[in-house]
C-alpha atoms as a PDB file:
ATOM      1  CA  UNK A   1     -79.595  71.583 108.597  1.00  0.00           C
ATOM      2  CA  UNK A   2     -79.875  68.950 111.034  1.00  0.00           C
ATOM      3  CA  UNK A   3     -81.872  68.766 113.906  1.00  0.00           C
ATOM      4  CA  UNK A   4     -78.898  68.790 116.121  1.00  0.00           C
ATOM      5  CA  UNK A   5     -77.715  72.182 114.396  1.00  0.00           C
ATOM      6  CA  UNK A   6     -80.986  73.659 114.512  1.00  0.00           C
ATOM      7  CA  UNK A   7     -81.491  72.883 118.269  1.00  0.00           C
ATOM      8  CA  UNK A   8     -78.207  75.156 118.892  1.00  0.00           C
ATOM      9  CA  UNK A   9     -78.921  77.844 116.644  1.00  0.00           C
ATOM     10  CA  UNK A  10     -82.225  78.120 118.038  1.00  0.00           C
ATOM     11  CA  UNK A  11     -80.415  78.401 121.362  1.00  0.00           C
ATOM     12  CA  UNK A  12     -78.930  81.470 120.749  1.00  0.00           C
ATOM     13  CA  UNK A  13     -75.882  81.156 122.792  1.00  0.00           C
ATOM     14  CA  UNK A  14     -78.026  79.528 126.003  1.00  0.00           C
ATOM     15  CA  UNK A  15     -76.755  76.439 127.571  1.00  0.00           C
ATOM     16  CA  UNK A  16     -78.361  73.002 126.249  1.00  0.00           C
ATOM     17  CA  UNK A  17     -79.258  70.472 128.108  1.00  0.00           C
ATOM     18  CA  UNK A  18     -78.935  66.636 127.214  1.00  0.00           C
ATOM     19  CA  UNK A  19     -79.985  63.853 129.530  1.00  0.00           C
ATOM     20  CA  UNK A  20     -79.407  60.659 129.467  1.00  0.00           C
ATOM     21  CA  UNK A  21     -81.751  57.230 129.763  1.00  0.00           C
ATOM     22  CA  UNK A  22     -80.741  53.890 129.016  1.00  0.00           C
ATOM     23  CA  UNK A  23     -83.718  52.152 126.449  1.00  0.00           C
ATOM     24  CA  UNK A  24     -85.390  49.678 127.502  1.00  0.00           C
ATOM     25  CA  UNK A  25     -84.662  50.551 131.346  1.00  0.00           C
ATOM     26  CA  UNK A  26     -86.931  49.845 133.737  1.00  0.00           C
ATOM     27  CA  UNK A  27     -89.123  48.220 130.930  1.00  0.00           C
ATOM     28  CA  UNK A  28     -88.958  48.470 127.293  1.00  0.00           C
ATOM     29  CA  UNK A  29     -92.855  49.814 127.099  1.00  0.00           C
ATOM     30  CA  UNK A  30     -91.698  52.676 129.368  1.00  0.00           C
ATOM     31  CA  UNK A  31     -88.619  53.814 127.065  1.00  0.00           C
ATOM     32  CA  UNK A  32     -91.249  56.532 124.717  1.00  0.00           C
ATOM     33  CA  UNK A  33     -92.876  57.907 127.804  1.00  0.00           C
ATOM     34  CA  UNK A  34     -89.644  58.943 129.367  1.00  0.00           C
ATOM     35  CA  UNK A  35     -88.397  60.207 126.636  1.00  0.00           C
ATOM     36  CA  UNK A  36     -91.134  62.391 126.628  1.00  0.00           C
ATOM     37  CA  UNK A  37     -90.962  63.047 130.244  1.00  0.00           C
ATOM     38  CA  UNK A  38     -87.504  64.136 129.715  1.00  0.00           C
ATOM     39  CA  UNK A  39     -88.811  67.004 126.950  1.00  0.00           C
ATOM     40  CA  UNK A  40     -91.535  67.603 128.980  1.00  0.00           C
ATOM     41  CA  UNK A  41     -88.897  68.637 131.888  1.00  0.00           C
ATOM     42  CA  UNK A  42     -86.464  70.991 129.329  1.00  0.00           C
ATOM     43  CA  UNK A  43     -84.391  68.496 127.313  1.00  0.00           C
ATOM     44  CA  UNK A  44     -83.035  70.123 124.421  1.00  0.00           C
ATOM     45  CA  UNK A  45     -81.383  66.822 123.375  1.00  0.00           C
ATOM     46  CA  UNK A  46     -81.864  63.104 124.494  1.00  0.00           C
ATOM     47  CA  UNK A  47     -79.005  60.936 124.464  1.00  0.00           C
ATOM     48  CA  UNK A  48     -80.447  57.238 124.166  1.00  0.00           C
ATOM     49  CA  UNK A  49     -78.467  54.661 125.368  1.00  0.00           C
ATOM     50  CA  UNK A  50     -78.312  51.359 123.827  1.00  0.00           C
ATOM     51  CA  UNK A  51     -78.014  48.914 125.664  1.00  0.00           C
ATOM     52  CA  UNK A  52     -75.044  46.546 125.963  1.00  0.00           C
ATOM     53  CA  UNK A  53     -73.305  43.412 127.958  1.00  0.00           C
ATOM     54  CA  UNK A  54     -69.621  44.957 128.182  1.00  0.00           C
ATOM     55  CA  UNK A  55     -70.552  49.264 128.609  1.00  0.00           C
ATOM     56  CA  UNK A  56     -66.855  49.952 129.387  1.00  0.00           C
ATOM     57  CA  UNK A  57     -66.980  53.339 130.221  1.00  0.00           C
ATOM     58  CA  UNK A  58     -70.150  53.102 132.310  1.00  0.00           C
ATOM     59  CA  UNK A  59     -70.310  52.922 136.192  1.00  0.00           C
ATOM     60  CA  UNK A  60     -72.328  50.880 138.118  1.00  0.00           C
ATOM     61  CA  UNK A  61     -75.504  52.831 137.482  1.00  0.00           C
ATOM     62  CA  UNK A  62     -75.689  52.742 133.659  1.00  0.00           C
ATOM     63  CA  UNK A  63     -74.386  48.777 133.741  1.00  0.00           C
ATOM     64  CA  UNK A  64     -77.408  48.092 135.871  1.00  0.00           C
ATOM     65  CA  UNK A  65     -79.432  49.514 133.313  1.00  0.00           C
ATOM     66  CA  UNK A  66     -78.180  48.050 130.403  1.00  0.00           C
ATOM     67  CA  UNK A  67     -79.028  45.046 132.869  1.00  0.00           C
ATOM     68  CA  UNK A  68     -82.241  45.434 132.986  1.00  0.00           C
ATOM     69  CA  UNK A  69     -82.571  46.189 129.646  1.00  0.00           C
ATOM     70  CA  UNK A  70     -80.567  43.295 128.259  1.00  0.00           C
ATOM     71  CA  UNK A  71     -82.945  41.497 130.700  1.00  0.00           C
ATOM     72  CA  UNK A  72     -86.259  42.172 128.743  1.00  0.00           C
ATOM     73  CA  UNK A  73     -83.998  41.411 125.027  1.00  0.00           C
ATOM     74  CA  UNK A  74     -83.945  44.846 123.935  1.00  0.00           C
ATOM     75  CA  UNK A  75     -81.923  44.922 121.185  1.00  0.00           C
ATOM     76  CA  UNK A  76     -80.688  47.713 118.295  1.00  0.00           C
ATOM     77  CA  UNK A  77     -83.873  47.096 116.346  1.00  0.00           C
ATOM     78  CA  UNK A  78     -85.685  47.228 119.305  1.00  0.00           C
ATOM     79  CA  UNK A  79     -84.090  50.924 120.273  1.00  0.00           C
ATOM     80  CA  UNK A  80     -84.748  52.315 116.754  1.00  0.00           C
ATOM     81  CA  UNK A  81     -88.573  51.066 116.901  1.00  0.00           C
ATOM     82  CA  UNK A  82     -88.639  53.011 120.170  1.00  0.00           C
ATOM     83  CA  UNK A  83     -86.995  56.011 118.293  1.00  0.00           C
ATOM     84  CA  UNK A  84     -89.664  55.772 115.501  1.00  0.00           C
ATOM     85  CA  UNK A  85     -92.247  55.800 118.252  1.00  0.00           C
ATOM     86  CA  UNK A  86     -91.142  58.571 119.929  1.00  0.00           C
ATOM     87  CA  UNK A  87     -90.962  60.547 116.553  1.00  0.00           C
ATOM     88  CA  UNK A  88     -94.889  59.902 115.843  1.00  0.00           C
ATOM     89  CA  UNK A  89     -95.453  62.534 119.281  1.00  0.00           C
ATOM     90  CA  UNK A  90     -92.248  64.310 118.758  1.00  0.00           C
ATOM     91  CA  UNK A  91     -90.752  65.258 114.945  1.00  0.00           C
ATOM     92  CA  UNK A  92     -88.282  68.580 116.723  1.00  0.00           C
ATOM     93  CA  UNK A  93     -86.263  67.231 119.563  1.00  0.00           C
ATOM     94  CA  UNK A  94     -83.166  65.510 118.624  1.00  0.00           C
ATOM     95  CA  UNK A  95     -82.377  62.145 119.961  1.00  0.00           C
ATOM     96  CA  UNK A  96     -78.792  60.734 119.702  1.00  0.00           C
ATOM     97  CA  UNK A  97     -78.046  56.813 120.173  1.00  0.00           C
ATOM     98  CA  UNK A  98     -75.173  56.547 122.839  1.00  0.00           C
ATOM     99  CA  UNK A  99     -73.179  53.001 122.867  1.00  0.00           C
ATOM    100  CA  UNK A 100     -70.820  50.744 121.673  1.00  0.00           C
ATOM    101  CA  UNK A 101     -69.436  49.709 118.414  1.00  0.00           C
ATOM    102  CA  UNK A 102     -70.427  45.974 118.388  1.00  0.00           C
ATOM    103  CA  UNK A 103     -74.226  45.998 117.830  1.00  0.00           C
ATOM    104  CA  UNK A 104     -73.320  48.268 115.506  1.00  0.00           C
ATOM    105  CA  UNK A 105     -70.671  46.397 113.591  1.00  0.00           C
ATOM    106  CA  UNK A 106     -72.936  43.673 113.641  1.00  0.00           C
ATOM    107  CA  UNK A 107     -76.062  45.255 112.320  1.00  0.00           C
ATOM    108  CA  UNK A 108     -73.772  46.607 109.565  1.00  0.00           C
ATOM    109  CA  UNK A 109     -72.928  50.231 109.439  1.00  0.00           C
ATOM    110  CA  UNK A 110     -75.051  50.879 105.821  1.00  0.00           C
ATOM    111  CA  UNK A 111     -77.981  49.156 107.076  1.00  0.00           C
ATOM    112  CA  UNK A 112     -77.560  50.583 110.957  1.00  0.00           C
ATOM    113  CA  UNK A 113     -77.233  54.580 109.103  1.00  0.00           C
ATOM    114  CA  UNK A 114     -80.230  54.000 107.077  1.00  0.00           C
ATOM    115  CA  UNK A 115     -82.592  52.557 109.624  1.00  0.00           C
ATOM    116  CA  UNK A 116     -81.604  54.973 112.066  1.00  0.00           C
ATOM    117  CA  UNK A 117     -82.323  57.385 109.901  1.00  0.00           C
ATOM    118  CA  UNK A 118     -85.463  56.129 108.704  1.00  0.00           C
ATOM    119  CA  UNK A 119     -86.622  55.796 112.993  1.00  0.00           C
ATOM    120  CA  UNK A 120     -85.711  59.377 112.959  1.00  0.00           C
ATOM    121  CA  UNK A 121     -82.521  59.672 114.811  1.00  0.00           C
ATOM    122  CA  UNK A 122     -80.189  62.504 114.366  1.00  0.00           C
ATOM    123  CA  UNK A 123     -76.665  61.198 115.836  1.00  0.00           C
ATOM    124  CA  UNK A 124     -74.195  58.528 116.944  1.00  0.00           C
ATOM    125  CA  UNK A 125     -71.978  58.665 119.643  1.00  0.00           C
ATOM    126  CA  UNK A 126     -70.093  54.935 119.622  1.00  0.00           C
ATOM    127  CA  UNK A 127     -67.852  54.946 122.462  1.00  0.00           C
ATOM    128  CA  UNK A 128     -65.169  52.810 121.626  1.00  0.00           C
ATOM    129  CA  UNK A 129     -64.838  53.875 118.469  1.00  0.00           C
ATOM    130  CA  UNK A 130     -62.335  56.674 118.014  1.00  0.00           C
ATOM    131  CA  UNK A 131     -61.939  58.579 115.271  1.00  0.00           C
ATOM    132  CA  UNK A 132     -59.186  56.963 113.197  1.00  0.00           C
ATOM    133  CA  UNK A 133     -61.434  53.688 113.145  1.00  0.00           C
ATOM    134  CA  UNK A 134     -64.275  55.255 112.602  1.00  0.00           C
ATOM    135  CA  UNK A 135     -64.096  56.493 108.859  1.00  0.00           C
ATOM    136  CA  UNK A 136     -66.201  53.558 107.222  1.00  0.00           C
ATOM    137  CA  UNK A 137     -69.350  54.204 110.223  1.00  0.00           C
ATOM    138  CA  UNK A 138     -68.955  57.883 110.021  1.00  0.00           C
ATOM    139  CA  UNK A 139     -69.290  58.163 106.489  1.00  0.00           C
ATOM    140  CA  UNK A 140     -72.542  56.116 106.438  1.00  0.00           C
ATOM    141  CA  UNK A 141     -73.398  58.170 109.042  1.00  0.00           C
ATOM    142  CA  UNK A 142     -73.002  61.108 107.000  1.00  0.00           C
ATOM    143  CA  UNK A 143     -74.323  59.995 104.162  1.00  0.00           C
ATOM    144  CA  UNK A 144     -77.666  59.795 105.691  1.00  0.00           C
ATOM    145  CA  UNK A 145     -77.421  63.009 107.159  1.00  0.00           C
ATOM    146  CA  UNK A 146     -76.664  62.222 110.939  1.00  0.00           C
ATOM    147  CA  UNK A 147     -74.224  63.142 112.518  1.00  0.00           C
ATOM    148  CA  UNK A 148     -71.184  61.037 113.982  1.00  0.00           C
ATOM    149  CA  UNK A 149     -70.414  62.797 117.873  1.00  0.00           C
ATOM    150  CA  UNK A 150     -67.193  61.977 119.025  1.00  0.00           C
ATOM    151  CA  UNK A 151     -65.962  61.922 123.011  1.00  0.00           C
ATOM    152  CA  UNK A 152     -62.758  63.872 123.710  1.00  0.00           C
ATOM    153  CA  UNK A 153     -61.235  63.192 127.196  1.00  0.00           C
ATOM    154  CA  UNK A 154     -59.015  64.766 129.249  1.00  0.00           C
ATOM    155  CA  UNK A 155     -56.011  62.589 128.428  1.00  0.00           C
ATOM    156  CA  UNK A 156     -56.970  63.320 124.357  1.00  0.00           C
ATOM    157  CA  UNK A 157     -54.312  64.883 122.760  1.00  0.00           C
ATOM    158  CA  UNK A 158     -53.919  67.747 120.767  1.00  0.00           C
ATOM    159  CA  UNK A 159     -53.181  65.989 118.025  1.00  0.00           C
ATOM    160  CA  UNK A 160     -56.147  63.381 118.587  1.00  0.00           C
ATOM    161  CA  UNK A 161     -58.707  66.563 119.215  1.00  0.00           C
ATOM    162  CA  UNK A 162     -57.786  68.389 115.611  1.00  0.00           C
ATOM    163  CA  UNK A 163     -58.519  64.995 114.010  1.00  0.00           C
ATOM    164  CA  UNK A 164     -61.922  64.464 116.145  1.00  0.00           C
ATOM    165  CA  UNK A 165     -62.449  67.995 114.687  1.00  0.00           C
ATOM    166  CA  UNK A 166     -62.146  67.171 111.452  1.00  0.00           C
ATOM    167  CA  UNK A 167     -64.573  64.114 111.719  1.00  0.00           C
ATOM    168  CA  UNK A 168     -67.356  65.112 113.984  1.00  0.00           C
ATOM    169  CA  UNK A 169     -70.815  67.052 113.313  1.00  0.00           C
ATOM    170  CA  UNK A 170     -73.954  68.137 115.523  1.00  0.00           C
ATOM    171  CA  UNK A 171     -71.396  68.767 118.768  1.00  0.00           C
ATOM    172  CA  UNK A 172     -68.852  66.617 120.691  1.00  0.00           C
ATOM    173  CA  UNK A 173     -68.555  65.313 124.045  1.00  0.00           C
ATOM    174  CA  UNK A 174     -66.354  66.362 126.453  1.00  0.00           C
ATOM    175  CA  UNK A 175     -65.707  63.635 129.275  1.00  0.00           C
ATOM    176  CA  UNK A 176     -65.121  65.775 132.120  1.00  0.00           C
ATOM    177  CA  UNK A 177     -62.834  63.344 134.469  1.00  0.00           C
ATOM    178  CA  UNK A 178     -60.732  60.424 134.105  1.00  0.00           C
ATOM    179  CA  UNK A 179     -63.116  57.467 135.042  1.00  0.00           C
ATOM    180  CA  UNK A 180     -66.356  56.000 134.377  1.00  0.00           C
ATOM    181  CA  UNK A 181     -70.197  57.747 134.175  1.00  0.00           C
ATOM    182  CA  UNK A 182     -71.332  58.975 137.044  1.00  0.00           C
ATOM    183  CA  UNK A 183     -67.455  59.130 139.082  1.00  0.00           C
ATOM    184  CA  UNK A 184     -67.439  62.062 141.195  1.00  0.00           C
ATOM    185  CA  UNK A 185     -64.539  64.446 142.259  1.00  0.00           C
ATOM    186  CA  UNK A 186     -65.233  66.843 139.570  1.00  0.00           C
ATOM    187  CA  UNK A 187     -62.726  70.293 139.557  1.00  0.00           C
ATOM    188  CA  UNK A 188     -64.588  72.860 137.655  1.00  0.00           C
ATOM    189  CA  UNK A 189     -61.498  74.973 137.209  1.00  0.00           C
ATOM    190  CA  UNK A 190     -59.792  72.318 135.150  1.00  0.00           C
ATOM    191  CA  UNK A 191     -62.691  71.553 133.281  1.00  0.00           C
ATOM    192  CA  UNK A 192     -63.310  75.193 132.354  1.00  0.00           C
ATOM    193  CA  UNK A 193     -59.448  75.273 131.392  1.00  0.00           C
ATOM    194  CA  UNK A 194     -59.361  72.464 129.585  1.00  0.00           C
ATOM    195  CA  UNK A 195     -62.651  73.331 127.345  1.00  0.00           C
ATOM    196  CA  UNK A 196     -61.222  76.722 127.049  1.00  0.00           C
ATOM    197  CA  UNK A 197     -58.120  75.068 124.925  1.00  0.00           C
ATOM    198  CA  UNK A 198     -60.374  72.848 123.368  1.00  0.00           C
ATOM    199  CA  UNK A 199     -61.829  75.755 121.176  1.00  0.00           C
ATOM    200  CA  UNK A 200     -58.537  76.677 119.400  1.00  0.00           C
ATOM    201  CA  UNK A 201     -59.717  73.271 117.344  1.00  0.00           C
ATOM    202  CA  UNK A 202     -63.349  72.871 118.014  1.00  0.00           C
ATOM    203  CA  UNK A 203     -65.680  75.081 116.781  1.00  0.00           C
ATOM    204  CA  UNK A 204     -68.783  72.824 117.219  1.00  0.00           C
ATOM    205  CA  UNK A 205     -70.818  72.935 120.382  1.00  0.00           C
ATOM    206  CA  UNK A 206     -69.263  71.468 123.369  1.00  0.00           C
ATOM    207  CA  UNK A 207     -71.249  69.627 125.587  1.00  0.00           C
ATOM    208  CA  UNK A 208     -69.744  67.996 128.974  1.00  0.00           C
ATOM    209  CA  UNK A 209     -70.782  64.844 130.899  1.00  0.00           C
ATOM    210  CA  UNK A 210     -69.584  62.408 133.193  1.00  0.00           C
ATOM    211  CA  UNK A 211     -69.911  63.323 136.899  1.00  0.00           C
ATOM    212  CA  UNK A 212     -72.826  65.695 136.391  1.00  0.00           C
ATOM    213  CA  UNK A 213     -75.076  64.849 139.850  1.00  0.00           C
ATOM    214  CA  UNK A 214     -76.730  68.090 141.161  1.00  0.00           C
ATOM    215  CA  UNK A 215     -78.235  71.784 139.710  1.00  0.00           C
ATOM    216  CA  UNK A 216     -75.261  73.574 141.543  1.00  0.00           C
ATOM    217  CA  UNK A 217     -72.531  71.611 139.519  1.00  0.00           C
ATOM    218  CA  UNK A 218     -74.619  71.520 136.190  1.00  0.00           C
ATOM    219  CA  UNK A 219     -74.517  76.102 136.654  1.00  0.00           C
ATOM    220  CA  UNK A 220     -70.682  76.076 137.623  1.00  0.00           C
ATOM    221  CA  UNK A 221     -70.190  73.726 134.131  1.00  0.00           C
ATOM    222  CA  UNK A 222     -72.471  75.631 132.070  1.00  0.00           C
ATOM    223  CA  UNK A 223     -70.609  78.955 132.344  1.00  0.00           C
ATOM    224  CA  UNK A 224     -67.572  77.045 129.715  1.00  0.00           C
ATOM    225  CA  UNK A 225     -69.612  74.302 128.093  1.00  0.00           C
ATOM    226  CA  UNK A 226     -72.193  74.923 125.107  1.00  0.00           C
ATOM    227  CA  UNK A 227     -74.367  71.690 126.978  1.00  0.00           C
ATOM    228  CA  UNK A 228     -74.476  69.963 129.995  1.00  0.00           C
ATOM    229  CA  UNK A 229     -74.840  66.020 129.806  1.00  0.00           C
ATOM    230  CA  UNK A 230     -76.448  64.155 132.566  1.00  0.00           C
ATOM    231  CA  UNK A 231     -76.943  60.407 132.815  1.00  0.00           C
ATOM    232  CA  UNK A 232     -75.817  58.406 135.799  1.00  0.00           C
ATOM    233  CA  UNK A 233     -78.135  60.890 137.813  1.00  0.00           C
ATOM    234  CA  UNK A 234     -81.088  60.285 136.199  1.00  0.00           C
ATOM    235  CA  UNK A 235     -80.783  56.979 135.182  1.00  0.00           C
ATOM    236  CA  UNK A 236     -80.369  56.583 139.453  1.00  0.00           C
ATOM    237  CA  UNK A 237     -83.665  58.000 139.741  1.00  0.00           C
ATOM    238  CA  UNK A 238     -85.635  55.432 137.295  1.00  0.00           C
ATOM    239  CA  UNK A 239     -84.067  52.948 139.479  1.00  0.00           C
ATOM    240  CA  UNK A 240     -85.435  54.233 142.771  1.00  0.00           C
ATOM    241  CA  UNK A 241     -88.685  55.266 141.188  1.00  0.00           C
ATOM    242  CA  UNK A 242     -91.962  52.972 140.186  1.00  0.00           C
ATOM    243  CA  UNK A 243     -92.524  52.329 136.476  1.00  0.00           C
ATOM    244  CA  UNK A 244     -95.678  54.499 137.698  1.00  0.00           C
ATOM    245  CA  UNK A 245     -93.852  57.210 138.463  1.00  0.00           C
ATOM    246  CA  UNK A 246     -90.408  57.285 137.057  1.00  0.00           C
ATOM    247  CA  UNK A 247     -91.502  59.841 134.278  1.00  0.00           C
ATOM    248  CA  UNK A 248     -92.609  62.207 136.661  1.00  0.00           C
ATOM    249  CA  UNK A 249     -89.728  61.891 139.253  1.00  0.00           C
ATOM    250  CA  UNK A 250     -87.556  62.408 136.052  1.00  0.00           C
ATOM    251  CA  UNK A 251     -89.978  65.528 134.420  1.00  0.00           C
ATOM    252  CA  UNK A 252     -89.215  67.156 137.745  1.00  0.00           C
ATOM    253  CA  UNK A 253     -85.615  66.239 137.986  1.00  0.00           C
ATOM    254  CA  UNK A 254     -84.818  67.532 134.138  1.00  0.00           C
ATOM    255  CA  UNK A 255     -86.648  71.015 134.900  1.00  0.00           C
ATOM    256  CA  UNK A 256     -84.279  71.711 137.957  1.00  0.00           C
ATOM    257  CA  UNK A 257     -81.244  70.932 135.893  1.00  0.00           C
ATOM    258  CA  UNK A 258     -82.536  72.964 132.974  1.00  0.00           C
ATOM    259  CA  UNK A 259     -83.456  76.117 135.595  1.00  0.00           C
ATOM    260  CA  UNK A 260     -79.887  75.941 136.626  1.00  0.00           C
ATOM    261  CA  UNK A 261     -78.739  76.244 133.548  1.00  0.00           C
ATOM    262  CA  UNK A 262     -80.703  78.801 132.340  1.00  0.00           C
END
């Protein structure tokens, strides 16, 4: 069993909670210890982003980050080292690389699957690589035992969600609005609904993200979603904070997200 499915079993049926950092953001020596923060404040899950020059489907929080990190060189080998790192401290909580096909593609998927599973990393989320592309990554993926997380948003069609349910492992993703990370204007009612439908194909976990800023809308999603995904907030707070006391700001950030979820 992966780490992923272990995580949720171990949950019992209560909500998980995944936050987001960008590595290498504000420094790459900081990446480990915020990681660790970030357990140390109730994440069941870290999403790792990896940095990138073109992040899409980020707003302009998370581009400023991969910024930064870009900024200092951090590359793909440079994320996994930080992975491997973090796993010296840390062997239970699972961390999932979030980011774009191209490093990827370039590092070559064999080569990427096996070192990430080597640096201990338990799943891939690639953005812009949706499912019917992604047979050739997933399968290394899978061969290594990690597991390939797919995004589903709320333009995804029925059609498009059996086939992401057919593909994906550990949990999926569900983008809760039409926009970029950290786009506000959420309507829990429609999110609800639309998770609600999701489950007549999905019978992994469903975790939701995008838009996630406060406790009080983290509670209101956690009532239909399996896991609650927050990024753009957090990685807002790094920005704000000192290196000295980023992990902290976050440790105490993470634990009032986690109490709402409770």
């Amino acid at each position: 069993m992966s780490r992923i499915s272990a995580c949720f079993e171990q949950l019992s049926g209560a909500k998980a909670l995944i936050p987001f950092i960008t590595a290498g953001d504000p420094h790459p020596s900081r990446t480990v210890a915020l990681m660790h923060a970030l357990v140390a404040g109730g994440a069941d899950i870290i999403e790792l982003g990896v940095p990138f020059s073109d992040p899409m489907a980020d707003g302009p929080v998370i581009q400023r980050a991969s910024e930064r990190a870009l900024a200092h060189g951090v590359s793909l080998s440079d994320v996994l080292a930080m992975v491997a790192e973090f796993r010296k401290d840390n062997g239970t909580t699972p961390v999932v690389l979030m980011g774009y096909l191209n490093p990827v593609l370039r590092y070559g998927f064999a080569r990427f699957a096996a070192d990430s599973a080597c640096a201990g990393v338990d799943g891939v989320l690639t953005v812009d690589c949706p499912p019917h592309a992604a047979g050739e990554l997933a399968g290394a993926l899978k061969g290594e035992g990690l597991d390939p997380v797919f995004l589903i948003a709320p333009t995804t069609t029925e059609e498009r969600v059996a086939e992401i349910a057919r593909h994906a492992t550990g949990y999926v993703y569900y983008v809760s609005l039409n926009g970029v990370t950290g786009a506000g204007n959420l309507d829990i009612d429609a999110v609800a609904g639309k998770i609600a439908a999701l489950r007549r194909h999905i019978t992994l976990p469903i975790g939701v993200g995008f838009g996630i800023r406060d406790a009080e809308t983290a509670r209101a999603l956690s009532t239909a979603a399996d896991a609650i995904i927050v990024g753009s907030r957090l990685v807002q707070e790094i920005e704000a904070a000192t290196q000295e006391t980023a992990a902290e700001q976050l440790k105490i950030l993470v634990a009032s997200l986690k109490a709402a979820i409770r």
